[in-house]
N, C-alpha and C. Protein backbone atom coordinates (compact mmCIF):
# COMPACT_ATOMS: atom_id res chain seq x y z
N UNK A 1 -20.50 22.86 -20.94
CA UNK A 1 -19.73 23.93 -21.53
C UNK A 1 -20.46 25.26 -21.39
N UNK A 2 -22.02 25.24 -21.63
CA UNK A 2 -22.75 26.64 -21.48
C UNK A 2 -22.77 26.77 -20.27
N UNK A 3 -22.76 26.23 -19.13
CA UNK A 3 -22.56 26.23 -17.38
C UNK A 3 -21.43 27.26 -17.24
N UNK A 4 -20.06 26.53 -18.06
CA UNK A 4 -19.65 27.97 -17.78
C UNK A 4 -18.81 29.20 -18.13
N UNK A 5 -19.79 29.14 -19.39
CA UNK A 5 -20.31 30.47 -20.24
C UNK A 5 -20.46 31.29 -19.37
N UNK A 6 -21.84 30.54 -18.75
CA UNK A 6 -23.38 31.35 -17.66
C UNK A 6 -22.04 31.72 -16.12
N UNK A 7 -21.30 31.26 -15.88
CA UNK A 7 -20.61 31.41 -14.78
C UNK A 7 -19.88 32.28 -14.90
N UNK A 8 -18.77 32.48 -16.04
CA UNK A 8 -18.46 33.79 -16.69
C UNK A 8 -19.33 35.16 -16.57
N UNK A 9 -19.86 34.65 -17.35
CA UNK A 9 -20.96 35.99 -17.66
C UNK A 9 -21.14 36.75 -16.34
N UNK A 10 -21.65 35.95 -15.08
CA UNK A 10 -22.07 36.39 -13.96
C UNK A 10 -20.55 37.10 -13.19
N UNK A 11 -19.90 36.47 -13.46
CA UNK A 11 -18.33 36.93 -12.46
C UNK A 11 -18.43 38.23 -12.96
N UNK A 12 -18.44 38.11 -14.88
CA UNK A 12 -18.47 39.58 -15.23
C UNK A 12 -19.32 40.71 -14.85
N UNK A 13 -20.45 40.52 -14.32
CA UNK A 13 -21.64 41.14 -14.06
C UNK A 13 -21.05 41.66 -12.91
N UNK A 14 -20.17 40.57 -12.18
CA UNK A 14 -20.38 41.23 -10.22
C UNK A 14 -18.76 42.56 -10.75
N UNK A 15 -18.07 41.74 -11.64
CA UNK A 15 -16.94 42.99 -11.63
C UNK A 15 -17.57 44.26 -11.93
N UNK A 16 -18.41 43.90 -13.13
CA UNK A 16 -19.08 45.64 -13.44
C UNK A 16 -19.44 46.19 -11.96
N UNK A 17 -20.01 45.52 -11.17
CA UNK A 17 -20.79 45.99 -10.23
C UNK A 17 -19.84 46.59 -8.87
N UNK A 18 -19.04 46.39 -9.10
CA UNK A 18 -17.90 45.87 -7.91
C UNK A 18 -18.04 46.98 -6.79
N UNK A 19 -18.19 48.26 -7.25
CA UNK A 19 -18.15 49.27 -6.35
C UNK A 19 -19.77 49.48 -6.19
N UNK A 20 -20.56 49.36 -6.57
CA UNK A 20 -21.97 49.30 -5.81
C UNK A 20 -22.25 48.08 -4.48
N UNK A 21 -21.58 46.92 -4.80
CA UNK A 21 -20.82 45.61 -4.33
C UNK A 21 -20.13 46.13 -2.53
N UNK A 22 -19.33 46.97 -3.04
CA UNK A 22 -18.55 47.41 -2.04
C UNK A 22 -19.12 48.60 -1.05
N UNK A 23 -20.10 49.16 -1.96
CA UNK A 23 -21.03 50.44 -0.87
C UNK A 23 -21.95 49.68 -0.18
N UNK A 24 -22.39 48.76 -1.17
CA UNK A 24 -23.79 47.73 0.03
C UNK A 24 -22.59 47.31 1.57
N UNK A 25 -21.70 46.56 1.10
CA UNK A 25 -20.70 45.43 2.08
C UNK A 25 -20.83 46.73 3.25
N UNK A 26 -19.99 47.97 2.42
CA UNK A 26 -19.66 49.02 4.01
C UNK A 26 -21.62 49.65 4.66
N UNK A 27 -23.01 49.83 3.45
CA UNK A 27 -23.57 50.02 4.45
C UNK A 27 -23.79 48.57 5.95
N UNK A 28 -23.37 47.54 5.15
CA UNK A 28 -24.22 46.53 6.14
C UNK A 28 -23.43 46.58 7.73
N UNK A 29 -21.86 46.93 7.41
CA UNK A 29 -21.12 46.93 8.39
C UNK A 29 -21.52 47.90 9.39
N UNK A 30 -21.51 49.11 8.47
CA UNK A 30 -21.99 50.45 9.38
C UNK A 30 -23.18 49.93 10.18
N UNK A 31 -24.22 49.03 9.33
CA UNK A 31 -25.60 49.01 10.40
C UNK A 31 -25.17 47.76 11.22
N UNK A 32 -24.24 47.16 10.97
CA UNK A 32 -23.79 45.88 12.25
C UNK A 32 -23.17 46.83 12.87
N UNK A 33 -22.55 47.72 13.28
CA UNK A 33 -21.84 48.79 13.87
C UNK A 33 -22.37 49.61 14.31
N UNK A 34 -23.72 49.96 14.32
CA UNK A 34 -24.99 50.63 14.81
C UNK A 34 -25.90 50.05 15.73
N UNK A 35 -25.58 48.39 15.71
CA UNK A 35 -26.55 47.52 16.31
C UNK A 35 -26.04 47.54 17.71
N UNK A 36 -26.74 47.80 18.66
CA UNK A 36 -26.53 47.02 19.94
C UNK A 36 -27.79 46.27 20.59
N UNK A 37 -26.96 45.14 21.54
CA UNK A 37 -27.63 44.70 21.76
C UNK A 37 -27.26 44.42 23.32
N UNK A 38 -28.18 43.63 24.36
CA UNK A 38 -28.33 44.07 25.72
C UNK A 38 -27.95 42.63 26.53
N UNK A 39 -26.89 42.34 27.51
CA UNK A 39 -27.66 40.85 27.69
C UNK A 39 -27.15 41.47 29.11
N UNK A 40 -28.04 40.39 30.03
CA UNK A 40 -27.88 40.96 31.70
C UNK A 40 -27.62 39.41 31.85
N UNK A 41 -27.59 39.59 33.41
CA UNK A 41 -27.03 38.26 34.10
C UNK A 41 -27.48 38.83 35.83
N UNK A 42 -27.89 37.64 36.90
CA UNK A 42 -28.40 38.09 37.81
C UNK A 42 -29.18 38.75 37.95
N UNK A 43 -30.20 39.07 37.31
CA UNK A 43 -31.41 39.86 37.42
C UNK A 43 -31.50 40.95 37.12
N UNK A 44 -30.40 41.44 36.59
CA UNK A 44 -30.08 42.74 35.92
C UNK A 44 -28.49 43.31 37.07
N UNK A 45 -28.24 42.15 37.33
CA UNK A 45 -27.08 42.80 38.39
C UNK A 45 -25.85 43.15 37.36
N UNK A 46 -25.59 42.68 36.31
CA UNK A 46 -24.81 42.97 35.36
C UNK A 46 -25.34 42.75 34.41
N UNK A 47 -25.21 44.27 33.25
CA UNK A 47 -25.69 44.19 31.97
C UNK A 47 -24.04 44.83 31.22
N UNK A 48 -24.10 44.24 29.72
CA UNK A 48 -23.26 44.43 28.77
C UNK A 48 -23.88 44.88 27.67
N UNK A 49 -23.41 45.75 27.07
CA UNK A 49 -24.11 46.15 25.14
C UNK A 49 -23.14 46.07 24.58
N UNK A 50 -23.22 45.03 23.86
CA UNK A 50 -22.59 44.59 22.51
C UNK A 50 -22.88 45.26 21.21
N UNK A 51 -22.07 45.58 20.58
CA UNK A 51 -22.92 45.94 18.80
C UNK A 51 -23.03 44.53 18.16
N UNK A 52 -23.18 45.01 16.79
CA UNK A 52 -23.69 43.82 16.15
C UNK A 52 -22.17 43.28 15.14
N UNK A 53 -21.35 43.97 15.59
CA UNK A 53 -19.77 43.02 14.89
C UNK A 53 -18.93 42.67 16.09
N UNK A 54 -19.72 42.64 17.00
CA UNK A 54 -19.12 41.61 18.32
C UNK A 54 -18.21 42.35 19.30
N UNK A 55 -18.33 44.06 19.66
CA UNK A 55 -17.49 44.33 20.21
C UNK A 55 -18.15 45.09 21.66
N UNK A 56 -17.57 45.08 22.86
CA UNK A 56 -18.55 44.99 24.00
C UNK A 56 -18.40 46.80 23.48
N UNK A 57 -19.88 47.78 24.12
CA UNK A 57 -19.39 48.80 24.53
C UNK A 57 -19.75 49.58 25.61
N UNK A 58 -20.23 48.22 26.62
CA UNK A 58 -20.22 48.78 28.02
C UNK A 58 -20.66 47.83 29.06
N UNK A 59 -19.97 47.82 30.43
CA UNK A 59 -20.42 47.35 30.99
C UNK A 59 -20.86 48.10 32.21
N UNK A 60 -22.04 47.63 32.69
CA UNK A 60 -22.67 48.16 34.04
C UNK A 60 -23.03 46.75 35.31
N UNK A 61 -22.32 47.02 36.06
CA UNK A 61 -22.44 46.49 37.54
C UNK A 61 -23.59 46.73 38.20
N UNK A 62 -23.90 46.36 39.15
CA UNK A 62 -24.99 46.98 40.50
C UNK A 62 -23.93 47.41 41.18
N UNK A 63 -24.33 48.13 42.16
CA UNK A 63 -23.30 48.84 43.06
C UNK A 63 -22.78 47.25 44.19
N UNK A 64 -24.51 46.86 44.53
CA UNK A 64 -24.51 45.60 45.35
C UNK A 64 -23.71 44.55 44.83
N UNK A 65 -22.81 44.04 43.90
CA UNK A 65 -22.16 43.55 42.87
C UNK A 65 -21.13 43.59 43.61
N UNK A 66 -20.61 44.57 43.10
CA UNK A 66 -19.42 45.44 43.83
C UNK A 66 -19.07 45.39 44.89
N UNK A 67 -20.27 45.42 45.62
CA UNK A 67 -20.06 46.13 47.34
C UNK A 67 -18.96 44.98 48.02
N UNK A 68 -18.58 43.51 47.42
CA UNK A 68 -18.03 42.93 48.42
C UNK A 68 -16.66 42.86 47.96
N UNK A 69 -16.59 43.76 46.65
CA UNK A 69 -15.10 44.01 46.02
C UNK A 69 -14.40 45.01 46.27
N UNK A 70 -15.57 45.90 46.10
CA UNK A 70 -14.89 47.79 46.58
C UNK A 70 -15.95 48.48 46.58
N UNK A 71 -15.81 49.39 47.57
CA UNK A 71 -17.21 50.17 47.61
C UNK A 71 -17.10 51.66 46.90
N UNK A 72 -15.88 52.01 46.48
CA UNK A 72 -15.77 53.09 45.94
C UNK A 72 -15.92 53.28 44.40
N UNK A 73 -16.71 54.25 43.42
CA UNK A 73 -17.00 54.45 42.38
C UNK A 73 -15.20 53.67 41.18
N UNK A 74 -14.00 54.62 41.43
CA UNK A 74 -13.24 54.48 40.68
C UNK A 74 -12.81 52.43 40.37
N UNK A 75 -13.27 51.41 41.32
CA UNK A 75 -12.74 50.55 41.37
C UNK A 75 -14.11 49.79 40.67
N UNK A 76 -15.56 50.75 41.15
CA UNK A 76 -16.04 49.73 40.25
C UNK A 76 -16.37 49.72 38.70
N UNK A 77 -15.57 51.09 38.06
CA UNK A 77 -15.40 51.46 37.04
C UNK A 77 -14.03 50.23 36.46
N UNK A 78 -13.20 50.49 36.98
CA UNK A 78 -12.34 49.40 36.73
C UNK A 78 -12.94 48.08 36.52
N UNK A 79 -13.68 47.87 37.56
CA UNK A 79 -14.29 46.17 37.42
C UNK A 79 -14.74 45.96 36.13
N UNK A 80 -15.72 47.37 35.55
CA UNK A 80 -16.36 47.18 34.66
C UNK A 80 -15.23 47.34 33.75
N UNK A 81 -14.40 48.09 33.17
CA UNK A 81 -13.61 48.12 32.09
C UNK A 81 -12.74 46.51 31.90
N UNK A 82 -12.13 46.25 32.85
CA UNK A 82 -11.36 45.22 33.34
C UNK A 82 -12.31 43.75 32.67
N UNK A 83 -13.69 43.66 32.96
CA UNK A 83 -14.59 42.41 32.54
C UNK A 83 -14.35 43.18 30.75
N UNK A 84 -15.35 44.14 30.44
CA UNK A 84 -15.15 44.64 29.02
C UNK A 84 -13.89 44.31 28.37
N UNK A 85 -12.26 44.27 28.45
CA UNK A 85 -11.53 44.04 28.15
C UNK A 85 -11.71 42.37 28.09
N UNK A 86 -11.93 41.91 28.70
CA UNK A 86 -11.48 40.47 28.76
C UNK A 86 -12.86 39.52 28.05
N UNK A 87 -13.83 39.91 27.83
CA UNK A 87 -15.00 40.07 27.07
C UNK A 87 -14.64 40.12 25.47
N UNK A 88 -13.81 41.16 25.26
CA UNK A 88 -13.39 41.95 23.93
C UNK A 88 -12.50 40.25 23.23
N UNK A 89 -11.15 40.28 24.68
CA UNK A 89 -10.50 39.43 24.26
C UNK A 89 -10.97 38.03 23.94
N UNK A 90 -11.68 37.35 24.55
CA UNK A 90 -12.66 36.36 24.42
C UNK A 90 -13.74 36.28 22.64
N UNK A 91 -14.38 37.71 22.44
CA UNK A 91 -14.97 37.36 21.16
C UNK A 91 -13.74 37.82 19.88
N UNK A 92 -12.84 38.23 20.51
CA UNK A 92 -11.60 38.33 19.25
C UNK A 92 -11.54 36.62 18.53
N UNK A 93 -10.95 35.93 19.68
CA UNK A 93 -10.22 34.95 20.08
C UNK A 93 -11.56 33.55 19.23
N UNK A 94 -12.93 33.87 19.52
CA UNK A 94 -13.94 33.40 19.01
C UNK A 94 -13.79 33.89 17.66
N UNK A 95 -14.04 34.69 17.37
CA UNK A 95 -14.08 34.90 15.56
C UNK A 95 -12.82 34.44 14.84
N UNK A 96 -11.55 34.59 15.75
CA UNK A 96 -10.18 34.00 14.68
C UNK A 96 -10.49 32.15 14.46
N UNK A 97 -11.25 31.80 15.64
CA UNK A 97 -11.37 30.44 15.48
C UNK A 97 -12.24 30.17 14.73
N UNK A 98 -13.50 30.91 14.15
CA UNK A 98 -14.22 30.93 13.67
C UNK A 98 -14.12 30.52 12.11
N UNK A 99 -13.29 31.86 11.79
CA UNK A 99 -12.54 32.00 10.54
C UNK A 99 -11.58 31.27 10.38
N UNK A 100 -10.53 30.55 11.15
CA UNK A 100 -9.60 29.42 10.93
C UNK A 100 -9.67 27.97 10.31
């Protein structure tokens, strides 16, 4: 029965708190939203930076990458947006399953 008294008590504690509660939650997001992080593949022939709430925000090719797709700048900008998109869609698609 005093279990949950003590369980009460505490719910009441976090309501008092609720909006200090809610400034911590948004700084942590902001600094997961600040985080990036680096991963390559092929020796650095392709690198991606991710932040830290899972969203790509860039990708970089080698030109040599490229060279047997298109040799011109605008297409290998595409390549890169084109992987970034489908990257994006991929860790969406991971976190709904996550959370499901």
């Amino acid at each position: 029965m005093f279990d949950k008294f003590k369980s009460m008590g505490a719910m009441a504690a976090l309501m008092k708190n609720k909006d200090a509660l809610r400034e911590a939650g948004d700084r942590v997001r902001a600094k997961m939203d600040a985080t990036r992080v680096v991963g390559e593949a092929g020796s650095g022939a392709a690198r991606c930076t991710a932040t830290g709430t899972l969203k790509i925000v860039s990708v970089e090719l080698s030109p040599a990458l490229v060279m047997g797709m298109a040799s011109d700048d605008k297409t290998h900008q595409l390549a890169g947006s084109l992987i970034a998109e489908a990257v994006n869609t991929a860790l969406t698609l991971a976190q709904q399953r996550l959370h499901s």
